[in-house]
C-alpha atoms as a PDB file:
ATOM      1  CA  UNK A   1      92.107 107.924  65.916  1.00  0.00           C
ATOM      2  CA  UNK A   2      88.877 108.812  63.799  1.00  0.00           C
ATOM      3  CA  UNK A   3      85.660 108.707  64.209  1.00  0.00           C
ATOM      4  CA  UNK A   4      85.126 105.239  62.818  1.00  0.00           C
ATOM      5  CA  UNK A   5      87.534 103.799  65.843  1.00  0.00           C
ATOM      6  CA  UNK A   6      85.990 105.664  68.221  1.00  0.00           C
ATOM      7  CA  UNK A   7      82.445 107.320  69.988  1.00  0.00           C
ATOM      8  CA  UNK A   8      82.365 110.335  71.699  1.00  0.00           C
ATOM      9  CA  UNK A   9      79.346 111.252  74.104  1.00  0.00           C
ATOM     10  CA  UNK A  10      77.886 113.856  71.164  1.00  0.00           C
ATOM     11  CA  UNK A  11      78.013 117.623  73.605  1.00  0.00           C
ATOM     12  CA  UNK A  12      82.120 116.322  73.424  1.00  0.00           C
ATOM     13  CA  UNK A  13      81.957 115.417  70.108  1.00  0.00           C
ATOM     14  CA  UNK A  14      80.785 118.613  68.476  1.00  0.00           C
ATOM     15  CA  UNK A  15      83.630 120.401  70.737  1.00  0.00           C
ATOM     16  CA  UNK A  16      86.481 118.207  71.318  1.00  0.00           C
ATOM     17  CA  UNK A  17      86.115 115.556  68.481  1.00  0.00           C
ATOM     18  CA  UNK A  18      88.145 117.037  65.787  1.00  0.00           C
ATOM     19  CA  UNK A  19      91.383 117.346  67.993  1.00  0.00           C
ATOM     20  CA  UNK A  20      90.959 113.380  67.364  1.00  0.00           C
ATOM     21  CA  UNK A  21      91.568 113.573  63.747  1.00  0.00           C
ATOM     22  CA  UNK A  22      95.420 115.248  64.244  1.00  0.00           C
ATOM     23  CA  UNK A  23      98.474 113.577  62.900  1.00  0.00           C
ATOM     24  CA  UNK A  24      99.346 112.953  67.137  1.00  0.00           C
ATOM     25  CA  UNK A  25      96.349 111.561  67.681  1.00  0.00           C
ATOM     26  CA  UNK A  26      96.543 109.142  64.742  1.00  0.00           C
ATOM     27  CA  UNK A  27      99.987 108.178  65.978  1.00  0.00           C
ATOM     28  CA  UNK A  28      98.207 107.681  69.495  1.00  0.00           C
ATOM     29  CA  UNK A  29      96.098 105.538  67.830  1.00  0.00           C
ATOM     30  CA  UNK A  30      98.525 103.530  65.879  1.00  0.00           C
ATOM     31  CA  UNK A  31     100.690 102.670  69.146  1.00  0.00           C
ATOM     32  CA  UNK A  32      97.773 101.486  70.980  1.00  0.00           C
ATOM     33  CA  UNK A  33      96.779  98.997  68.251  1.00  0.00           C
ATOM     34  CA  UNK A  34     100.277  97.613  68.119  1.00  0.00           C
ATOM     35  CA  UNK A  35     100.540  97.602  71.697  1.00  0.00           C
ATOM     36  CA  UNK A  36      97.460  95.355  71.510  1.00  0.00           C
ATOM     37  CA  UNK A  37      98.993  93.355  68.692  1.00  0.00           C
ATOM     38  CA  UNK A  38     102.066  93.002  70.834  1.00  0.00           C
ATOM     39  CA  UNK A  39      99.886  90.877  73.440  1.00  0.00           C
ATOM     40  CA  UNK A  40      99.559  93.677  75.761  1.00  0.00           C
ATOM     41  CA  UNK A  41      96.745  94.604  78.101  1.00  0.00           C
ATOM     42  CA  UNK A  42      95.781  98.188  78.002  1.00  0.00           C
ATOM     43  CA  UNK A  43      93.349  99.483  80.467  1.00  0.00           C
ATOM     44  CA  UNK A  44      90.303 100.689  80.858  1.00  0.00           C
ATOM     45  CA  UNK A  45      88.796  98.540  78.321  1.00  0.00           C
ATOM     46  CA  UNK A  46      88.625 100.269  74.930  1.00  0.00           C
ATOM     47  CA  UNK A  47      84.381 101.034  75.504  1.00  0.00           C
ATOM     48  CA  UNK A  48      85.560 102.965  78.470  1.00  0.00           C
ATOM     49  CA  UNK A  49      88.603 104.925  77.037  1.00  0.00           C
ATOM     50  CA  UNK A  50      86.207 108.108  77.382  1.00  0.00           C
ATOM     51  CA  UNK A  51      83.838 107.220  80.124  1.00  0.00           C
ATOM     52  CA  UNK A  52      84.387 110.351  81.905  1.00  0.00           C
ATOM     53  CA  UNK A  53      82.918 112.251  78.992  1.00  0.00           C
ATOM     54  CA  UNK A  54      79.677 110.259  78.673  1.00  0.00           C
ATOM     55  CA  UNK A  55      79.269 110.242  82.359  1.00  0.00           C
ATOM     56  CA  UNK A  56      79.174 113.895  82.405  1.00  0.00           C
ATOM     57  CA  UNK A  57      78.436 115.921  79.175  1.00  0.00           C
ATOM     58  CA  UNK A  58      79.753 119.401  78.589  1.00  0.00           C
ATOM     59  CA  UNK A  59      76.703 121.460  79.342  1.00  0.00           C
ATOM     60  CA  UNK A  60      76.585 119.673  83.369  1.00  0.00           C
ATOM     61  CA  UNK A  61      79.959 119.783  84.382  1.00  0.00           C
ATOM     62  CA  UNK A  62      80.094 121.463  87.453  1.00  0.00           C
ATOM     63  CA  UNK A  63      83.273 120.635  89.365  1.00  0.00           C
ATOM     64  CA  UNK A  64      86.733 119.177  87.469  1.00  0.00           C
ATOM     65  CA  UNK A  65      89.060 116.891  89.154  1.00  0.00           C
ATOM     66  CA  UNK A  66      91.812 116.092  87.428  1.00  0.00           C
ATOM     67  CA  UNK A  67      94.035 112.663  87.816  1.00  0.00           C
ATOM     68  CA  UNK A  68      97.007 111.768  86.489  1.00  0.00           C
ATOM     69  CA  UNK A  69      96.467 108.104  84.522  1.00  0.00           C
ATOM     70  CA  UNK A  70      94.358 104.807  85.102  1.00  0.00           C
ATOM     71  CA  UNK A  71      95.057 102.163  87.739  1.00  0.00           C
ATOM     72  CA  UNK A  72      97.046  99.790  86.432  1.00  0.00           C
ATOM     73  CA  UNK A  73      95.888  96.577  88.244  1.00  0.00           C
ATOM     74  CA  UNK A  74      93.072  93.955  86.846  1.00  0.00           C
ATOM     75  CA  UNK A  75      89.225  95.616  86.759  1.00  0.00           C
ATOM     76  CA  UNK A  76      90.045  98.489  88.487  1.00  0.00           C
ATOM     77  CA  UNK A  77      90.098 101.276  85.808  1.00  0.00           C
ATOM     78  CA  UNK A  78      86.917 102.015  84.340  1.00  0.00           C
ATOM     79  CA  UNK A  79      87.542 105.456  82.663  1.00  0.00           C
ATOM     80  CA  UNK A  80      86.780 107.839  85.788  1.00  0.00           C
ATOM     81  CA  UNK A  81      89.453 109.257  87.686  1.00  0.00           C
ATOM     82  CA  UNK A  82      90.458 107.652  90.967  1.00  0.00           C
ATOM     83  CA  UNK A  83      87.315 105.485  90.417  1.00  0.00           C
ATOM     84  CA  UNK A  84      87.551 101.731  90.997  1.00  0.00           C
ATOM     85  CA  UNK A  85      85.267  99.367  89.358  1.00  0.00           C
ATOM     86  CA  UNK A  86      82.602  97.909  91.588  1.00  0.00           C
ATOM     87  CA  UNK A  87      83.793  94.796  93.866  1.00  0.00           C
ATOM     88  CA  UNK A  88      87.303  96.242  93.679  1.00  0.00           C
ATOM     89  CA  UNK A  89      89.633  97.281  96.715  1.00  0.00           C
ATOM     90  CA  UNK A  90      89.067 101.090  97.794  1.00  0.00           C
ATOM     91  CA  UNK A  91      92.758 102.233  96.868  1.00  0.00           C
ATOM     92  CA  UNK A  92      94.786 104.242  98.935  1.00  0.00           C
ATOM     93  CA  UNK A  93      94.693 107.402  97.172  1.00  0.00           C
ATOM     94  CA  UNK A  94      90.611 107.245  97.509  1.00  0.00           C
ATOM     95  CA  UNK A  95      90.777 105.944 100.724  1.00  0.00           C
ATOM     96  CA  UNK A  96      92.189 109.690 101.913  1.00  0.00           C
ATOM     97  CA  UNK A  97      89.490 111.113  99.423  1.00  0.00           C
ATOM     98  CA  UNK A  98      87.345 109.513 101.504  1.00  0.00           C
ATOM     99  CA  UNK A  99      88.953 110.149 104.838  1.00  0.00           C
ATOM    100  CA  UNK A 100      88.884 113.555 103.571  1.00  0.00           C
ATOM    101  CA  UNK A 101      85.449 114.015 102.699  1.00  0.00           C
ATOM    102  CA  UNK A 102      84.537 112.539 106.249  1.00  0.00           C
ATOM    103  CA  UNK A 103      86.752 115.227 108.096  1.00  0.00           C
ATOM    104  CA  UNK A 104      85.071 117.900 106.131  1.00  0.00           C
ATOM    105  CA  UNK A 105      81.327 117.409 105.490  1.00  0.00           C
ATOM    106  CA  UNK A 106      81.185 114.478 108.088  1.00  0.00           C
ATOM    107  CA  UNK A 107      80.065 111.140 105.911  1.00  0.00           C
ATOM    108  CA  UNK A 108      80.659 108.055 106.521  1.00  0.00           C
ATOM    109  CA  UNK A 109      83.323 106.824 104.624  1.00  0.00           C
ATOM    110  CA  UNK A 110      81.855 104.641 101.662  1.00  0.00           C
ATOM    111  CA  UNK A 111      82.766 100.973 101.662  1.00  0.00           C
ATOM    112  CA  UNK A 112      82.891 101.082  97.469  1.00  0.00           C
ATOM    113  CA  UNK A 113      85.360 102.730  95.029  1.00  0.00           C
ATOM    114  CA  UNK A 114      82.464 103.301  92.434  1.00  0.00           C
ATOM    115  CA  UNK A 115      82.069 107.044  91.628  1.00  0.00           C
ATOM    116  CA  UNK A 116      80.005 107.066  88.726  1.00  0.00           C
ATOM    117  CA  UNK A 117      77.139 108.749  91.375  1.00  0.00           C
ATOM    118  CA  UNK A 118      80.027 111.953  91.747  1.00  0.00           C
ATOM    119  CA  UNK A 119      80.166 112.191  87.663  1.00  0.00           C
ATOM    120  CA  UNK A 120      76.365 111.630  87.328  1.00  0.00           C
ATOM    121  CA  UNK A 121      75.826 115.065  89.370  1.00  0.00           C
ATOM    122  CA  UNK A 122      77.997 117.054  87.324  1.00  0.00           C
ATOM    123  CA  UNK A 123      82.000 115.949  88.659  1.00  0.00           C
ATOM    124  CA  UNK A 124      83.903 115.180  85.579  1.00  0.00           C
ATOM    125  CA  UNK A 125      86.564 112.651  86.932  1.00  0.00           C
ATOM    126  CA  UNK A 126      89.116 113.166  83.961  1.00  0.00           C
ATOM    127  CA  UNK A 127      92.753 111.772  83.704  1.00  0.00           C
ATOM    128  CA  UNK A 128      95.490 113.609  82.044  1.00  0.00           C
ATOM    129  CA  UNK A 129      96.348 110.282  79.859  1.00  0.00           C
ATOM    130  CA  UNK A 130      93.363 108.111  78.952  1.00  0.00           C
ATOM    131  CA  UNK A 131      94.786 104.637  79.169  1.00  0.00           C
ATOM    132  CA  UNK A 132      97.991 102.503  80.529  1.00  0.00           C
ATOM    133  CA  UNK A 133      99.979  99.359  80.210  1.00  0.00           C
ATOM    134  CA  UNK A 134      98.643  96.655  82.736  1.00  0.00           C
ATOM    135  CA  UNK A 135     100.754  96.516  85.760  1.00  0.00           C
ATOM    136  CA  UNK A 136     103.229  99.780  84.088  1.00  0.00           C
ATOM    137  CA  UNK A 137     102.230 102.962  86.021  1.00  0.00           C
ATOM    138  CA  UNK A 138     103.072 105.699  83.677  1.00  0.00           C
ATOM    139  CA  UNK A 139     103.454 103.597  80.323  1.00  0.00           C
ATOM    140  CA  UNK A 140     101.333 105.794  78.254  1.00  0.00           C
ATOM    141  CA  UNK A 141     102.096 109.074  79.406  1.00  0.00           C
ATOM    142  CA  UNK A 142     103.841 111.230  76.556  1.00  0.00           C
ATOM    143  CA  UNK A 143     102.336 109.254  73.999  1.00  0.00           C
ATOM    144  CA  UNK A 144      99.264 111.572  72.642  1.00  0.00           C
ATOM    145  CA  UNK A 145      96.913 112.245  75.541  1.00  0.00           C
ATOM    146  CA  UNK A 146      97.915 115.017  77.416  1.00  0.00           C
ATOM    147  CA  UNK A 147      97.507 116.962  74.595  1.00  0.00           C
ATOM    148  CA  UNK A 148      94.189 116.150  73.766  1.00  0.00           C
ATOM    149  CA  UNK A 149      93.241 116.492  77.837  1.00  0.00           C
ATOM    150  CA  UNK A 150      94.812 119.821  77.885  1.00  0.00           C
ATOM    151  CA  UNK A 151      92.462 120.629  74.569  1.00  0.00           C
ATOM    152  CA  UNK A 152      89.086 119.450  76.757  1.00  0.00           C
ATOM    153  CA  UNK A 153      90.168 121.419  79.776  1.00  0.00           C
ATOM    154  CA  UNK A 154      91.121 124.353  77.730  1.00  0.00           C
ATOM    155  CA  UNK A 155      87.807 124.337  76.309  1.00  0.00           C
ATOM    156  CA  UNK A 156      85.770 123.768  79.418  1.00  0.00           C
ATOM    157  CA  UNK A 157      87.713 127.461  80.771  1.00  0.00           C
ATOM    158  CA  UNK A 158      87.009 128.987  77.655  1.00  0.00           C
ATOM    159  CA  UNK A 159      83.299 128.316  77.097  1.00  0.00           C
ATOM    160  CA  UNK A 160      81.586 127.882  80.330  1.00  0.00           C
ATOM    161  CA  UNK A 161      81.692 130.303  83.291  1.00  0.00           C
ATOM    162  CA  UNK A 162      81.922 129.602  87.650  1.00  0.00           C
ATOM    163  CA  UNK A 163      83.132 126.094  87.368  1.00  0.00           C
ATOM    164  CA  UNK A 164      85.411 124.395  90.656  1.00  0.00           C
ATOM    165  CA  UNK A 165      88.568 122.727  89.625  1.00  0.00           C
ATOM    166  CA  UNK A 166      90.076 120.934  91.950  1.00  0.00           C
ATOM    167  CA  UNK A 167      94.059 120.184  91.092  1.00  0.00           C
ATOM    168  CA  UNK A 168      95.685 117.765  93.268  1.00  0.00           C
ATOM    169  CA  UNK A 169      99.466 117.449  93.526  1.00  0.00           C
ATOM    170  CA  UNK A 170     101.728 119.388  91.030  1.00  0.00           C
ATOM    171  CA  UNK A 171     100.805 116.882  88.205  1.00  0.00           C
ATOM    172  CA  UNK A 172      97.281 118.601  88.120  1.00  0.00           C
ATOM    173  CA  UNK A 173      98.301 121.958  88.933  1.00  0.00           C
ATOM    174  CA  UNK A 174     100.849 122.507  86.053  1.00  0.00           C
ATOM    175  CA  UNK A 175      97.685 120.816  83.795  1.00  0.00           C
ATOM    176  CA  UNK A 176      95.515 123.818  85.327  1.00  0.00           C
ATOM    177  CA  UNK A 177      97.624 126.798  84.723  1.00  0.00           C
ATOM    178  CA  UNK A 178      95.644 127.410  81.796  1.00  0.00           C
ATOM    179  CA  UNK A 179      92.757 127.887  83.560  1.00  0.00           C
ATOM    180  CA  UNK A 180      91.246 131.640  84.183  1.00  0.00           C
ATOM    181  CA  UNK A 181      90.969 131.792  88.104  1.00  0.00           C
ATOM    182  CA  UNK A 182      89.572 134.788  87.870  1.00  0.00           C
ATOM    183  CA  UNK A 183      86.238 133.154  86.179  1.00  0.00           C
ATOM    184  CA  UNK A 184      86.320 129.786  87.782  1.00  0.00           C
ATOM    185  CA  UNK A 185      87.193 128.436  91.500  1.00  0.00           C
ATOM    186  CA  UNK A 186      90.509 126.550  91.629  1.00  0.00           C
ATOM    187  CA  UNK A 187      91.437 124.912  94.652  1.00  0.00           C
ATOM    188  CA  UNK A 188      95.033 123.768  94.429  1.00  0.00           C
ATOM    189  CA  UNK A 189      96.395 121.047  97.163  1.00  0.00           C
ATOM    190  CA  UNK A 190      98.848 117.720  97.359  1.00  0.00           C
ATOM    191  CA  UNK A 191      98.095 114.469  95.988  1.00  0.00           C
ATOM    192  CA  UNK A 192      96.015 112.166  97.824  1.00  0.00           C
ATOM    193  CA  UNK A 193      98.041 109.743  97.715  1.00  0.00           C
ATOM    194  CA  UNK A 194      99.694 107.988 101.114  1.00  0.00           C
ATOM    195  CA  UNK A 195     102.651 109.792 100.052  1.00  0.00           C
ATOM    196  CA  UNK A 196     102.002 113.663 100.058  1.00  0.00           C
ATOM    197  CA  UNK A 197      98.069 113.292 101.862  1.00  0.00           C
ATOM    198  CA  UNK A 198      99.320 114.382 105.053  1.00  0.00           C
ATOM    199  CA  UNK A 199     101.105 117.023 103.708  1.00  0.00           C
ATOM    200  CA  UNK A 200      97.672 119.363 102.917  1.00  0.00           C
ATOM    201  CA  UNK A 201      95.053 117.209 101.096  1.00  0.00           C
ATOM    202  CA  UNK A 202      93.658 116.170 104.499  1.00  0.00           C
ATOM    203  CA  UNK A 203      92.743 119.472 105.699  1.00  0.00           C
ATOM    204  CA  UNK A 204      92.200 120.904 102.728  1.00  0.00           C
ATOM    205  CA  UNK A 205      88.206 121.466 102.775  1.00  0.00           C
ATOM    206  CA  UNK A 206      87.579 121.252  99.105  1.00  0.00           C
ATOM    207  CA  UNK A 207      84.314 119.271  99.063  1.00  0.00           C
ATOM    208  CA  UNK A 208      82.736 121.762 101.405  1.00  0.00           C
ATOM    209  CA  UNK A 209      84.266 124.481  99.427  1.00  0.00           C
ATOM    210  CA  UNK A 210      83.215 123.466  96.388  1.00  0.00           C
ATOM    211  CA  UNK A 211      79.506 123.190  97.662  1.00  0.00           C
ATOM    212  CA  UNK A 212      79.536 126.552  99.010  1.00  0.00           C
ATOM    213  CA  UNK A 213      80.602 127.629  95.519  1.00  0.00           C
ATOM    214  CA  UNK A 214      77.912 126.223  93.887  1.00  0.00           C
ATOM    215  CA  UNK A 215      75.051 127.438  96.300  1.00  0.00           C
ATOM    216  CA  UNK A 216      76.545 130.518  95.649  1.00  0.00           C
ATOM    217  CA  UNK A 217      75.971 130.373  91.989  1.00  0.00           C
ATOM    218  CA  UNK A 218      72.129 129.257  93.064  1.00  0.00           C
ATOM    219  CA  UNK A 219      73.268 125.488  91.581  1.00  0.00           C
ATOM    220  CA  UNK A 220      72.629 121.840  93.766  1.00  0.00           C
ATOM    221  CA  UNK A 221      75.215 120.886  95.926  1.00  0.00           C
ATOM    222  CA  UNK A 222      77.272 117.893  95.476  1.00  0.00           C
ATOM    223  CA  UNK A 223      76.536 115.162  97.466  1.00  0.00           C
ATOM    224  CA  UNK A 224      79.983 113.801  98.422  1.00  0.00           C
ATOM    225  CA  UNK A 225      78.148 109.898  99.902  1.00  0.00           C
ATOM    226  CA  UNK A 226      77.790 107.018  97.532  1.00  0.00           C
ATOM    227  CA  UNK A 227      75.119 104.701  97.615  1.00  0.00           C
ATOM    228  CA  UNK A 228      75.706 100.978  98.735  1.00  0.00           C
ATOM    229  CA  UNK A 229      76.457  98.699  95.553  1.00  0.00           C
ATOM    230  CA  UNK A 230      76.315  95.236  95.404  1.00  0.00           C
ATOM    231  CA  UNK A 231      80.036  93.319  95.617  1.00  0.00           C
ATOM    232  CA  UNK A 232      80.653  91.816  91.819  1.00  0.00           C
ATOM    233  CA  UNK A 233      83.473  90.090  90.486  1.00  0.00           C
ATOM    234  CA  UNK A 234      85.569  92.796  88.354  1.00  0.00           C
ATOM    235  CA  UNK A 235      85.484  92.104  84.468  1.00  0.00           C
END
């Protein structure tokens, strides 16, 4: 996976970008081309493998939350964590996110999926494994990716100071144990998702704790709403 198959938003680049050059990563590479060859459909589309990172370069990350990999169903990955492309179905997962966010800092719930707004402000909305088999939950996972995650969170804890990382469900929270708590705010809590939701997420005040994190470093709050969008077709 070099440079000349890929683009990397450059604050990543100069940090991250040579991790892309290892003999894993290559191999990462390789599979996903023959995947393609195969007839397979791989999302996000390959311009929006690393959308996360040019949403939200190094130097403005503020808060981390980490997912586990893309939807899997037509249009709806678009290389932000539990982000839907616009016109597509809230899923249930953000639908608690949202529910969530209501309970604590009392906004409406959004009627859209989008959250490029939330990585725009500083919320990098990164997935442990970058891309996935349409319709295969899971295909791509052990296949490159985590490493190369563990390699941008690992540098986010070593070279920047007071960041919040939220880690929902024990997928995320064995990914943040490298993290230095003692520097940065991690608030640990289950998955979203229908399944586990109920068992801590809703309840679990993050948004509002993150907030009061960052006023307490003198840095803008978050704000947690999204702006109406217009209803599209997905891609």
């Amino acid at each position: 996976m070099g440079e000349d198959a890929i683009r990397l938003e450059p604050s990543w680049k100069s940090r991250v970008g040579d991790y892309l050059a290892r003999p894993e990563m290559q191999a990462l590479a390789q599979f996903l081309r023959q995947e393609k060859a195969r007839g397979k459909r791989i999302y996000p589309p390959g311009p929006q493998i690393f959308a996360a990172l040019d949403a939200t370069p190094f130097e403005q990350v503020k808060v981390v939350i980490l997912g586990q990999d893309p939807y899997h169903g037509h249009g709806q990955a678009h290389g932000l964590c539990f982000s839907v492309s616009p016109g597509v179905d809230v899923p249930p997962s953000l639908v608690n996110i949202f529910k969530e966010i209501e309970r604590d800092l009392g906004l409406a719930r959004p009627r859209n999926g989008y959250l490029l707004p939330w990585a725009q402000q500083g919320v990098l909305l990164l997935n442990a494994v970058l891309t996935v088999e349409a319709g295969q939950a899971g295909s791509h996972q052990g296949k490159g990716w985590e490493g190369f995650t563990d390699h941008i969170v690992e540098t986010l804890d070593r070279e920047r100071d007071g960041l919040v990382f939220l880690l929902w469900g024990s997928y995320a929270q064995a990914k943040g144990r490298i993290i230095d708590a003692r520097r940065h705010c991690v608030l640990r809590a289950p998955h979203p998702s229908p399944l586990s939701a109920h068992r801590g997420f809703i309840g679990c005040g993050h948004f509002g704790a993150a907030n009061r994190w960052l006023a307490g470093r003198g840095l803008p709050a978050i704000d947690w709403s999204l702006p109406e969008i217009a209803r599209l077709n997905p891609p």
